[in-house]
C-alpha atoms as a PDB file:
ATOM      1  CA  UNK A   1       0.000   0.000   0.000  1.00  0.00           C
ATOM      2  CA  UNK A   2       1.423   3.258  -1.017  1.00  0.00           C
ATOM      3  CA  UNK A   3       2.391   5.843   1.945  1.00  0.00           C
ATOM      4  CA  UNK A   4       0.523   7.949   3.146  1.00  0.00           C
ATOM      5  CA  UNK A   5       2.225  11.755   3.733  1.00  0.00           C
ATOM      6  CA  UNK A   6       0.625  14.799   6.000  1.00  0.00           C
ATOM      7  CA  UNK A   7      -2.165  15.997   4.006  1.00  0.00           C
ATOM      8  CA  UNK A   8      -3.544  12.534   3.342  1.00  0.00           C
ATOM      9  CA  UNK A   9      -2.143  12.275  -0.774  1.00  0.00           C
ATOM     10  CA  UNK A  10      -1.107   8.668  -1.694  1.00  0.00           C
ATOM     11  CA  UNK A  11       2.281   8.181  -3.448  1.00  0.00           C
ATOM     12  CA  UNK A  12       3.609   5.255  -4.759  1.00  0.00           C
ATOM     13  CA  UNK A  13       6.710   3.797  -2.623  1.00  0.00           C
ATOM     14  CA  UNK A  14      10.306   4.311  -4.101  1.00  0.00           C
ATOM     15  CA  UNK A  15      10.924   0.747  -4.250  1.00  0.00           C
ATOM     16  CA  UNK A  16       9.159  -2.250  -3.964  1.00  0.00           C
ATOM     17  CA  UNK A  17       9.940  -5.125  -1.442  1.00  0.00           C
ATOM     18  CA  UNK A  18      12.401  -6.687  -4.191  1.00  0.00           C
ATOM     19  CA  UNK A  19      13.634  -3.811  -5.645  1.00  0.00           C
ATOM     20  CA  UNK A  20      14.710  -2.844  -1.879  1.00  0.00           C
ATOM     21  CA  UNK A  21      15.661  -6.302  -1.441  1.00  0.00           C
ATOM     22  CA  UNK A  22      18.321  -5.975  -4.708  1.00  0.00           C
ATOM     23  CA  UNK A  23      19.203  -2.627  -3.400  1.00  0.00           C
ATOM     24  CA  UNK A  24      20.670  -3.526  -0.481  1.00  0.00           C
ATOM     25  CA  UNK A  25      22.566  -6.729  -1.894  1.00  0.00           C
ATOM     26  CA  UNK A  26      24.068  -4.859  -4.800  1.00  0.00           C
ATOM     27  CA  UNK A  27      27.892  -4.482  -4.487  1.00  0.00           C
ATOM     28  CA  UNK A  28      27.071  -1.272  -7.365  1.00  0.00           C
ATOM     29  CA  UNK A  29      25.192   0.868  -3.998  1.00  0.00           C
ATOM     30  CA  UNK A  30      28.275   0.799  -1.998  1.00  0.00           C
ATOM     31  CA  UNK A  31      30.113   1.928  -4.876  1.00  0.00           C
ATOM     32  CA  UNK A  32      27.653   4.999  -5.236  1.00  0.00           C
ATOM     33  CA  UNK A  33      28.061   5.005  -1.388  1.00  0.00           C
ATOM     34  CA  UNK A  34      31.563   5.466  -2.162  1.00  0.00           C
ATOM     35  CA  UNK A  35      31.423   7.878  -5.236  1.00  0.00           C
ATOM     36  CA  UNK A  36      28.913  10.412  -4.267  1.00  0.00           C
ATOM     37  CA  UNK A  37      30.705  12.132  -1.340  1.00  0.00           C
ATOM     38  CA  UNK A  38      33.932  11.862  -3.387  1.00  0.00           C
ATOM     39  CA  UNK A  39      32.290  13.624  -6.181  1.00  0.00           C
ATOM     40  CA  UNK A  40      31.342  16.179  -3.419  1.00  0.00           C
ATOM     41  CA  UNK A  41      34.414  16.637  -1.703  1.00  0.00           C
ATOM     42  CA  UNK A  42      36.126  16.862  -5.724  1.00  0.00           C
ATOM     43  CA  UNK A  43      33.520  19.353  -6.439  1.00  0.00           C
ATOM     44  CA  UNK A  44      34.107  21.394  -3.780  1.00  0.00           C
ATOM     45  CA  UNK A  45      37.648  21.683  -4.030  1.00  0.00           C
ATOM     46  CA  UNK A  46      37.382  22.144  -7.942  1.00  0.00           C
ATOM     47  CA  UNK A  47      34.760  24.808  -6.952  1.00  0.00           C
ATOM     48  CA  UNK A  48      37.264  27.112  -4.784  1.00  0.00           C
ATOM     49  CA  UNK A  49      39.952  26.427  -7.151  1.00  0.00           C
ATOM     50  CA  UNK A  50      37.557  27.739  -9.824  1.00  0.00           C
ATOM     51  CA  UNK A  51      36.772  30.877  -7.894  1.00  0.00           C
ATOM     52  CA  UNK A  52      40.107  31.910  -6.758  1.00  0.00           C
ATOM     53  CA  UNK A  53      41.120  31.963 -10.503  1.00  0.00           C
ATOM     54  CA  UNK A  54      38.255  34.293 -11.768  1.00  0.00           C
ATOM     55  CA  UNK A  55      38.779  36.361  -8.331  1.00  0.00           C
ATOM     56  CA  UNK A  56      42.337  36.255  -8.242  1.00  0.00           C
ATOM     57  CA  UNK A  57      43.534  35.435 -12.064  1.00  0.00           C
ATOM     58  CA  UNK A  58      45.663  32.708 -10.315  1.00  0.00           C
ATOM     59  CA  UNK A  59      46.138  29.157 -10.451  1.00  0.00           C
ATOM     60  CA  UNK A  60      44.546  28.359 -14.014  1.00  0.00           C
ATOM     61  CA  UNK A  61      46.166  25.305 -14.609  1.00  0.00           C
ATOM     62  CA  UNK A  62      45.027  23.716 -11.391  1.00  0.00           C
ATOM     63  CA  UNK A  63      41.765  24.495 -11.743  1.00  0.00           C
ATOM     64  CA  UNK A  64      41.472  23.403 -15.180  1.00  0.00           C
ATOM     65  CA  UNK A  65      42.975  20.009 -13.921  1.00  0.00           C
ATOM     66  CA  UNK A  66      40.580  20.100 -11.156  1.00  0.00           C
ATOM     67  CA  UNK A  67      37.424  20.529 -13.578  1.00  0.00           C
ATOM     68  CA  UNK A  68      38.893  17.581 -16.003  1.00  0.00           C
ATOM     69  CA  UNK A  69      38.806  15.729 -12.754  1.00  0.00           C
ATOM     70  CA  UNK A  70      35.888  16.540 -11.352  1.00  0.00           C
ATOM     71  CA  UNK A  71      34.299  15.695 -14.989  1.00  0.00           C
ATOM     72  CA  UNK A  72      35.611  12.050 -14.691  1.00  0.00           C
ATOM     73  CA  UNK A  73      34.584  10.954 -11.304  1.00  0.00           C
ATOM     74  CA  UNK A  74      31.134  12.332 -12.680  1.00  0.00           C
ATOM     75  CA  UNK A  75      31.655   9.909 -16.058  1.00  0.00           C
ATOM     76  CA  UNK A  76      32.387   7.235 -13.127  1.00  0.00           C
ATOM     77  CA  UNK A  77      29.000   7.996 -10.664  1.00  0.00           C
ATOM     78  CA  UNK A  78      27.288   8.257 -13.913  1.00  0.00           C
ATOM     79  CA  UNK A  79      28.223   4.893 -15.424  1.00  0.00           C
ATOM     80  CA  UNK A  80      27.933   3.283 -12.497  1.00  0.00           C
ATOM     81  CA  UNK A  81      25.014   5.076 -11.140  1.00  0.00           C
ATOM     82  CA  UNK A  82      23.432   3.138 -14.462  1.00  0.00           C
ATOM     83  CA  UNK A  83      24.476  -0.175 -13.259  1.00  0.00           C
ATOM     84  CA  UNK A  84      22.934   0.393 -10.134  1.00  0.00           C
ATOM     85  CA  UNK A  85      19.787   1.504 -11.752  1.00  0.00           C
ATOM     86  CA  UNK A  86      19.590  -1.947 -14.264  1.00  0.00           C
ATOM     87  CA  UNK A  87      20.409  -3.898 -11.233  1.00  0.00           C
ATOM     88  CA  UNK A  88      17.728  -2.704  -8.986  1.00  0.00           C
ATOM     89  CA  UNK A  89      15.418  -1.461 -11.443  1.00  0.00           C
ATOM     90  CA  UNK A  90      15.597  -3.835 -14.542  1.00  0.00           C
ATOM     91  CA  UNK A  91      16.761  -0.830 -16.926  1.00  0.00           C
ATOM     92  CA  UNK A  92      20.010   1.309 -17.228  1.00  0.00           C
ATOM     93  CA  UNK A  93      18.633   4.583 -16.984  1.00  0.00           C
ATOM     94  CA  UNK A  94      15.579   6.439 -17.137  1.00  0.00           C
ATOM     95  CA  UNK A  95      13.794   4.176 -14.637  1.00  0.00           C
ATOM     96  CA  UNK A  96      10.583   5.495 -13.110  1.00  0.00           C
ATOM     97  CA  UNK A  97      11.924   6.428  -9.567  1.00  0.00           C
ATOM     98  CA  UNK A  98      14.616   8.012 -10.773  1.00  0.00           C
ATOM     99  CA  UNK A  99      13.294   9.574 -13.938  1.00  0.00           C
ATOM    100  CA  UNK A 100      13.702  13.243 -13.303  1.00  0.00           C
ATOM    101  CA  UNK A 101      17.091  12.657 -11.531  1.00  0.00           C
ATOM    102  CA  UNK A 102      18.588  10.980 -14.797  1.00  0.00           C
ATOM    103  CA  UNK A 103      16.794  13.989 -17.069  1.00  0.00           C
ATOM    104  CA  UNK A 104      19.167  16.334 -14.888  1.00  0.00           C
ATOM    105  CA  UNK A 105      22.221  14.485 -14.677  1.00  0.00           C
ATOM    106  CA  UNK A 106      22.023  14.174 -18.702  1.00  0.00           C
ATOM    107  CA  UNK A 107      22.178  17.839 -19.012  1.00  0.00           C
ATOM    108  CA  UNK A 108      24.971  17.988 -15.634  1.00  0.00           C
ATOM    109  CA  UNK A 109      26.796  15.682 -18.049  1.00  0.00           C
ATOM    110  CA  UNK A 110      26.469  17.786 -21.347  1.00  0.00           C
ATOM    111  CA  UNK A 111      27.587  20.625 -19.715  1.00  0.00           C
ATOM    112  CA  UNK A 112      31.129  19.138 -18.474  1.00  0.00           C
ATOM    113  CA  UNK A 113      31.407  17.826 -21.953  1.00  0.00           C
ATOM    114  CA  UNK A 114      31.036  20.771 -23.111  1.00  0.00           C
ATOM    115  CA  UNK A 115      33.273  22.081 -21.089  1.00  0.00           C
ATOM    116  CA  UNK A 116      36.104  19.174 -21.509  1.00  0.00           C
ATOM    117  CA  UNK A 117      35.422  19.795 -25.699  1.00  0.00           C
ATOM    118  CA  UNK A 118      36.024  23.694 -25.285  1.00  0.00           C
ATOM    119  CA  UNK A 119      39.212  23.105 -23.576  1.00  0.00           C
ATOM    120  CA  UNK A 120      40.766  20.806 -25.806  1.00  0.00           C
ATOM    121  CA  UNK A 121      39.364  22.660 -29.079  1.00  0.00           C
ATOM    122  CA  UNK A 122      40.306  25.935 -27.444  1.00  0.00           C
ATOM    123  CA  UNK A 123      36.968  26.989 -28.391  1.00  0.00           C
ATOM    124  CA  UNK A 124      36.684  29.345 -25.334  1.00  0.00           C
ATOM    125  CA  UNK A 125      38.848  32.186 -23.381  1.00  0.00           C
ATOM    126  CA  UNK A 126      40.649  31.010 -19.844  1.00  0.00           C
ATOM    127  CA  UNK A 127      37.696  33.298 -18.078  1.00  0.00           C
ATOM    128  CA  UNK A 128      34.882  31.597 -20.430  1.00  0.00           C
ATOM    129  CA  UNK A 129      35.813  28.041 -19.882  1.00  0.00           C
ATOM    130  CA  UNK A 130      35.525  29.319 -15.963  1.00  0.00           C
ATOM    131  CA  UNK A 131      32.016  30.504 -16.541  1.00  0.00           C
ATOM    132  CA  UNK A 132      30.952  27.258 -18.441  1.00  0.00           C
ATOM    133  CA  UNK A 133      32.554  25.236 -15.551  1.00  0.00           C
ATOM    134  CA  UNK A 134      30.507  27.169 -12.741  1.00  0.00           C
ATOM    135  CA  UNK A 135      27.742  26.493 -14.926  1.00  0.00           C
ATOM    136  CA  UNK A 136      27.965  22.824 -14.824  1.00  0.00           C
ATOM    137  CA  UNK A 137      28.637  23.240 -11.418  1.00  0.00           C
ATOM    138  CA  UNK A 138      25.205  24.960 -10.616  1.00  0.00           C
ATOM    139  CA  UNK A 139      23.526  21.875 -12.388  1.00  0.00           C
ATOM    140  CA  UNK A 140      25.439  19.443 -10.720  1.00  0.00           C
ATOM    141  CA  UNK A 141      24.449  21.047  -7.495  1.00  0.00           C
ATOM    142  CA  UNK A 142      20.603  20.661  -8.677  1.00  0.00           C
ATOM    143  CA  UNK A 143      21.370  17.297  -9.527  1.00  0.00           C
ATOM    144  CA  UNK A 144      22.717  16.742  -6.132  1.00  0.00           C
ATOM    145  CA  UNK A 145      20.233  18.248  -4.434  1.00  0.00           C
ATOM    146  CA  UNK A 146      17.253  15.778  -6.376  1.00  0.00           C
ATOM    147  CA  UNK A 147      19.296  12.846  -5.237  1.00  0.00           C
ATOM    148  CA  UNK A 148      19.406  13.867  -1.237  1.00  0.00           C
ATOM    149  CA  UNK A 149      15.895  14.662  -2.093  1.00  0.00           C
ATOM    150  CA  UNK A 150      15.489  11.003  -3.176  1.00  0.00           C
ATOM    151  CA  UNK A 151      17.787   9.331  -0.226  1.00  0.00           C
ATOM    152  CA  UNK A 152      15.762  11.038   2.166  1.00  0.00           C
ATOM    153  CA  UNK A 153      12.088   9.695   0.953  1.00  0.00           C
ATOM    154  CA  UNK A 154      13.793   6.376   0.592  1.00  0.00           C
ATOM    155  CA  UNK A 155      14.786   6.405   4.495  1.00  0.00           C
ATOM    156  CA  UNK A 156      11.644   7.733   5.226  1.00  0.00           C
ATOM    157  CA  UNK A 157       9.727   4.971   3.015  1.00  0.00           C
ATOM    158  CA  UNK A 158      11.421   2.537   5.536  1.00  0.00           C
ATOM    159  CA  UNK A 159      10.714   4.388   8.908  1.00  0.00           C
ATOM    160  CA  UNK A 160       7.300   4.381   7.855  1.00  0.00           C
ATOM    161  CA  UNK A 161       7.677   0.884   6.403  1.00  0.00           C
ATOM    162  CA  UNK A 162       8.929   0.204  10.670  1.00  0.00           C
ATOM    163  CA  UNK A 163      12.771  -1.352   8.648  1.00  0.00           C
ATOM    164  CA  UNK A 164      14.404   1.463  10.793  1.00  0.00           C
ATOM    165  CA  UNK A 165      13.212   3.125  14.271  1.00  0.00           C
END
């Protein structure tokens, strides 16, 4: 029976009994265990790095290392994230639960593509290839953001569900 929030609306759990059940016996959620507050902890240094260039004019080269970086441990959560997602929910991406999340993180992905593609085609000035980087950086943190979101009705699904007290 779906849960039942504050103001009485139904919605459908996050994950049925087996999906929960594959979940929690999937090697591929410890590695997004593992991945996600690395990707944090990258993005946040990448994101100072970032700012103390177009503040400061210094330390271009690290930051631009720091972005490439940051894009591949996304490439990494990403591909795995899709494992995860065909383990747990019988398809790679796009699966219901996670729909929206996987929209985002399609366009979080384009935009450090972008970014990557710039920099190698020198398509883009030092300062623009900043700009573009902050801007993948706003939609990762949007991205981010949906997937707490989603981590959060998850552990509440099971308090409700009496799994955790």
């Amino acid at each position: 029976m779906p849960a039942q929030t504050k103001t009485n609306q139904r919605h459908e759990p996050l994950y049925t009994p087996s999906q929960r059940r594959r979940r929690d016996e999937s090697i591929w959620t410890l590695v997004q265990g593992i991945l996600a507050p690395l990707q944090f902890l990258v993005f946040l240094i990448s994101l100072w790095l970032v700012v103390r260039y177009l503040s400061t004019g210094l330390g271009y080269e690290i930051a631009t290392y720091s972005i490439v970086i940051k894009t591949v441990v996304l490439l990494a959560i990403m591909v795995t994230g899709a494992i995860w997602e065909k383990v747990v929910f019988g398809q790679y991406l796009l699966a219901p639960a996670f729909f929206w999340e996987d929209v985002v993180s399609f366009f979080v992905i384009a935009l450090h593509l972008a970014y990557v593609c710039a920099l190698f085609a020198n398509f883009l000035t030092e300062q623009q290839l900043m700009l573009l980087a902050l801007m993948a950086y706003a939609a990762y943190l949007i991205n981010a953001a949906q997937f707490v979101w989603k981590l959060r009705a998850a552990r509440l699904q099971t308090v409700v569900e009496g799994e955790y007290v």
